[in-house]
C-alpha atoms as a PDB file:
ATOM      1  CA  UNK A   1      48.718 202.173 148.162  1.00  0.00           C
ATOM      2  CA  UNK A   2      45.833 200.680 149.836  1.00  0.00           C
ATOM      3  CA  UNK A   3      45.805 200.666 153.767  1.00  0.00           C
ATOM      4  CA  UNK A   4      43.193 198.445 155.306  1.00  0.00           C
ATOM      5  CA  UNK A   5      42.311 197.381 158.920  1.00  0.00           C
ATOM      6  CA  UNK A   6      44.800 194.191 160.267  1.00  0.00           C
ATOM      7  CA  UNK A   7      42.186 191.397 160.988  1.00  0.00           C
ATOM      8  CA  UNK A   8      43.520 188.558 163.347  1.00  0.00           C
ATOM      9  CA  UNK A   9      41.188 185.760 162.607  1.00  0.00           C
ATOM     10  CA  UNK A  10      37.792 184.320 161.493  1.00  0.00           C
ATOM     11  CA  UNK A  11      34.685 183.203 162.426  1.00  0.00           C
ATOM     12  CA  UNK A  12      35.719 179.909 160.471  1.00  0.00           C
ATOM     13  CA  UNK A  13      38.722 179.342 163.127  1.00  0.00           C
ATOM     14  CA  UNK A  14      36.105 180.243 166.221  1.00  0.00           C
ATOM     15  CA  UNK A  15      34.034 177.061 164.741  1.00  0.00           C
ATOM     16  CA  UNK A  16      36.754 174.757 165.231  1.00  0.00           C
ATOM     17  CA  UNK A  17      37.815 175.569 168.550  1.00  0.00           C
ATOM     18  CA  UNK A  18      35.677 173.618 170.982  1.00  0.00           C
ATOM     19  CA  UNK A  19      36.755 176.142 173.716  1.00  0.00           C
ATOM     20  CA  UNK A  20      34.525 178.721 171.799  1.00  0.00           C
ATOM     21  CA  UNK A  21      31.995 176.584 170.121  1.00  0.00           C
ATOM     22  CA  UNK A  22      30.829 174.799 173.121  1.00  0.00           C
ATOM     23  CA  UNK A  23      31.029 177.850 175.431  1.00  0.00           C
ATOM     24  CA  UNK A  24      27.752 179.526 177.158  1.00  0.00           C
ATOM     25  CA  UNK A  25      28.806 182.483 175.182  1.00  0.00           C
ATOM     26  CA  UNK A  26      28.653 181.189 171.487  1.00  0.00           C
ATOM     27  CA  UNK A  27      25.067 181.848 171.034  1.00  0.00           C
ATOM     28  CA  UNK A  28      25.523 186.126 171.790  1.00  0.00           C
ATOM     29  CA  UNK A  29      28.253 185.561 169.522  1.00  0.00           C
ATOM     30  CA  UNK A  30      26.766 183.928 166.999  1.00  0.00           C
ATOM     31  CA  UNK A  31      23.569 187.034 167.266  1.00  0.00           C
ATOM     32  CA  UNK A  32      26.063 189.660 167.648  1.00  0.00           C
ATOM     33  CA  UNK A  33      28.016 188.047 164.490  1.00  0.00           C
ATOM     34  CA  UNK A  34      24.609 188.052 162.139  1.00  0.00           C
ATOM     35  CA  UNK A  35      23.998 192.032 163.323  1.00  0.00           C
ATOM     36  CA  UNK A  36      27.270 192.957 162.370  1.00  0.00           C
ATOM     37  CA  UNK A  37      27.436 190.854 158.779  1.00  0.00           C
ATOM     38  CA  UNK A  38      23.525 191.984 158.435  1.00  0.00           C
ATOM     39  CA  UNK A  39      25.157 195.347 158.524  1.00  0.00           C
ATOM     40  CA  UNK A  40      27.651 195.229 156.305  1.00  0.00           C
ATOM     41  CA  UNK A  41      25.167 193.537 153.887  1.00  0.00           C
ATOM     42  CA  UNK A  42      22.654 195.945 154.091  1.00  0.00           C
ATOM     43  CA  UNK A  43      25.823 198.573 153.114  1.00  0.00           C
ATOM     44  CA  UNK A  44      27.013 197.261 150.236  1.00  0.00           C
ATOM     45  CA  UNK A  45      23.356 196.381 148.982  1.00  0.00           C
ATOM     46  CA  UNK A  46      22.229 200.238 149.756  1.00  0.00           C
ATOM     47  CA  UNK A  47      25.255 200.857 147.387  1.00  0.00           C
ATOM     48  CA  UNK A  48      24.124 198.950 145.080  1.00  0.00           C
ATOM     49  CA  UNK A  49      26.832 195.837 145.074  1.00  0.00           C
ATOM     50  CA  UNK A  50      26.557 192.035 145.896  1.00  0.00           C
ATOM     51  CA  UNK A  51      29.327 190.076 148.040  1.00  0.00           C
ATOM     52  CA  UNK A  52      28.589 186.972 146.461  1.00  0.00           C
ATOM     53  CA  UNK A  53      30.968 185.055 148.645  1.00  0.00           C
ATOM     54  CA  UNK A  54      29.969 185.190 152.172  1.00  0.00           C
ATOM     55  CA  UNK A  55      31.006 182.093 154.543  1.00  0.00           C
ATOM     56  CA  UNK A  56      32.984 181.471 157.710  1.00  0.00           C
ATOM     57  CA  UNK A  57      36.356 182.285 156.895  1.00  0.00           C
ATOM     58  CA  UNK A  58      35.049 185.759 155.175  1.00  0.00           C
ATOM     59  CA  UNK A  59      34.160 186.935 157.948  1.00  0.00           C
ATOM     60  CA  UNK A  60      36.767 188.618 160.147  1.00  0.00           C
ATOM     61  CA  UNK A  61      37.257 189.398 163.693  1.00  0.00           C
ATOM     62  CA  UNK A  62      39.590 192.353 164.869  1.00  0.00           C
ATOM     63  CA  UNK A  63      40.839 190.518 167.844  1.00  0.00           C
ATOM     64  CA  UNK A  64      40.743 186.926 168.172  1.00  0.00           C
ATOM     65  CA  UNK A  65      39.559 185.944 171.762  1.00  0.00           C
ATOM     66  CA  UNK A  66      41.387 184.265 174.491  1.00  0.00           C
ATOM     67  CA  UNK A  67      38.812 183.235 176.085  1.00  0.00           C
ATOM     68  CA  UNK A  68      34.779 182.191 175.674  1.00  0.00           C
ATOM     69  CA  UNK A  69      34.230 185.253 177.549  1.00  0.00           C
ATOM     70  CA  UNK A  70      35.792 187.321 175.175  1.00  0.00           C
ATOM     71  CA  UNK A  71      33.111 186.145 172.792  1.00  0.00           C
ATOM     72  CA  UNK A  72      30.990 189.183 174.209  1.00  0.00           C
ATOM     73  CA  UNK A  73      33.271 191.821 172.899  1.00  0.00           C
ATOM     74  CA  UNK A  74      34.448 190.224 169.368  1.00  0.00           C
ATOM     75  CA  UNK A  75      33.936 192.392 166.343  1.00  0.00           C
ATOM     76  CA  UNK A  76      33.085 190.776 163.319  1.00  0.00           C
ATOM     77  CA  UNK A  77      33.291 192.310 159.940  1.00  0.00           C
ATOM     78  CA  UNK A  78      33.014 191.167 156.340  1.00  0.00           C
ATOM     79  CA  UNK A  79      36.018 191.440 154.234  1.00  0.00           C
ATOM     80  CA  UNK A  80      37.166 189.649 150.475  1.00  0.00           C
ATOM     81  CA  UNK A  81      35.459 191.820 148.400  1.00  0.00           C
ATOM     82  CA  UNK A  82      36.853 190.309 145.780  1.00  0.00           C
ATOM     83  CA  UNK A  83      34.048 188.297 144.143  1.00  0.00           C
ATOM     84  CA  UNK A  84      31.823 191.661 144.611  1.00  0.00           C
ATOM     85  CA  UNK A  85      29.588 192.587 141.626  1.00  0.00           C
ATOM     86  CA  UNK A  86      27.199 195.537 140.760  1.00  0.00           C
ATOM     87  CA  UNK A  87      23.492 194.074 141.429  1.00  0.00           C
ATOM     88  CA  UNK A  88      22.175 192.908 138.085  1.00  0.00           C
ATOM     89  CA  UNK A  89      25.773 192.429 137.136  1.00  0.00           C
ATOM     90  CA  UNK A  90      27.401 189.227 136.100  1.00  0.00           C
ATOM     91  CA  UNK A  91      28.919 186.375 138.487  1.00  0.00           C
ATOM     92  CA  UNK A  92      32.046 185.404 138.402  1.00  0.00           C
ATOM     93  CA  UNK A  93      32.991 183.667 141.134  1.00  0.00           C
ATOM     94  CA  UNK A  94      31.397 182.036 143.963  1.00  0.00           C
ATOM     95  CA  UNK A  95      31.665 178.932 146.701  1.00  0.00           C
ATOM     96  CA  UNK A  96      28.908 176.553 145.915  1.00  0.00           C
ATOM     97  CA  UNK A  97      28.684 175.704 149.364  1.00  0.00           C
ATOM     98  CA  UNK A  98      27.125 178.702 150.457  1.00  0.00           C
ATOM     99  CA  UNK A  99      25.419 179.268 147.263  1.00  0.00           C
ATOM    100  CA  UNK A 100      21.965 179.618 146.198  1.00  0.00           C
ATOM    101  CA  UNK A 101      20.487 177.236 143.396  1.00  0.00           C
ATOM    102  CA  UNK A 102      19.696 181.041 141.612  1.00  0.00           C
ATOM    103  CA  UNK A 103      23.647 181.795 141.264  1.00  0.00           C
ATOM    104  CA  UNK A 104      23.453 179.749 138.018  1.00  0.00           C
ATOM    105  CA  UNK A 105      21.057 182.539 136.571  1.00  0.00           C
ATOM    106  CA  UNK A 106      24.227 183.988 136.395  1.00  0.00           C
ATOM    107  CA  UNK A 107      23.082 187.541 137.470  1.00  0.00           C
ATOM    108  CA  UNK A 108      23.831 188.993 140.744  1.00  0.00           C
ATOM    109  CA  UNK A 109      21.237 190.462 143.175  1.00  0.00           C
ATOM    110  CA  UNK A 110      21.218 190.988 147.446  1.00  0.00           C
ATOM    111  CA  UNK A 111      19.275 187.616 147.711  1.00  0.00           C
ATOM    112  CA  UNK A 112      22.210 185.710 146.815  1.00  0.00           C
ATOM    113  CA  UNK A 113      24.105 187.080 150.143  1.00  0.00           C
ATOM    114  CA  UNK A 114      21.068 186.793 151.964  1.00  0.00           C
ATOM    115  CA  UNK A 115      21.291 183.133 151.573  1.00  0.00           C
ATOM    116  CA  UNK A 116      24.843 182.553 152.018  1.00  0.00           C
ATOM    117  CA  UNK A 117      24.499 184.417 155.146  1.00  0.00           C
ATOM    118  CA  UNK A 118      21.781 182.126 156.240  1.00  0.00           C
ATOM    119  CA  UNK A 119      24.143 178.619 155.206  1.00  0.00           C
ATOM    120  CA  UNK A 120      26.797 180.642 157.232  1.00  0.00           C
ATOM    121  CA  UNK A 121      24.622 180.550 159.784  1.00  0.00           C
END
């Protein structure tokens, strides 16, 4: 059994609410939101693995908002691990979008999730 932590929406579904997007508060959100993913980055990387898929709808709040001024207290966190390979290792899977031209070296290193993190952006 694998228990994990019950995420109730994405940064992907903040982007197309107007209510959020437009709000004074998107830009802390959007800083607090590249801290957090930096993290999580700089986690797996330290342990030696790549996420090779990071984009909007990867990324996961606890608590969706009701409000722009609940932008100030969202937690984001980066989840699929799915497409996750051992740096050096081999990629299997990927969403262009996001991608790096270097993904069709075809070998898996941080820089990759660097850049989708910036297209995320």
């Amino acid at each position: 059994m694998i228990v994990v932590e019950l995420m109730n929406g994405t940064l992907e579904e903040l982007l197309t609410d107007d209510n959020f997007y437009y709000s004074d508060y998107w830009k802390v959100a959007v800083y607090k939101a590249i801290k957090e993913i930096s993290s999580a980055l700089n986690y797996l990387h330290y342990n030696n693995y790549v996420h090779m898929d990071v984009k909007p709808s990867n990324i996961f709040l606890a608590k969706m908002p009701a409000s722009p001024q609940d932008l100030l207290n969202v937690k984001f966190k980066l989840g699929d691990l799915g497409s996750a390979v051992k740096i050096n290792g081999k990629i299997n899977q990927l969403t262009l979008e996001y991608s790096s031209p270097d993904v069709f070296r075809g070998v898996a290193n941080p820089s990759l999730d660097i850049f989708a993190l910036g297209m995320t952006i």
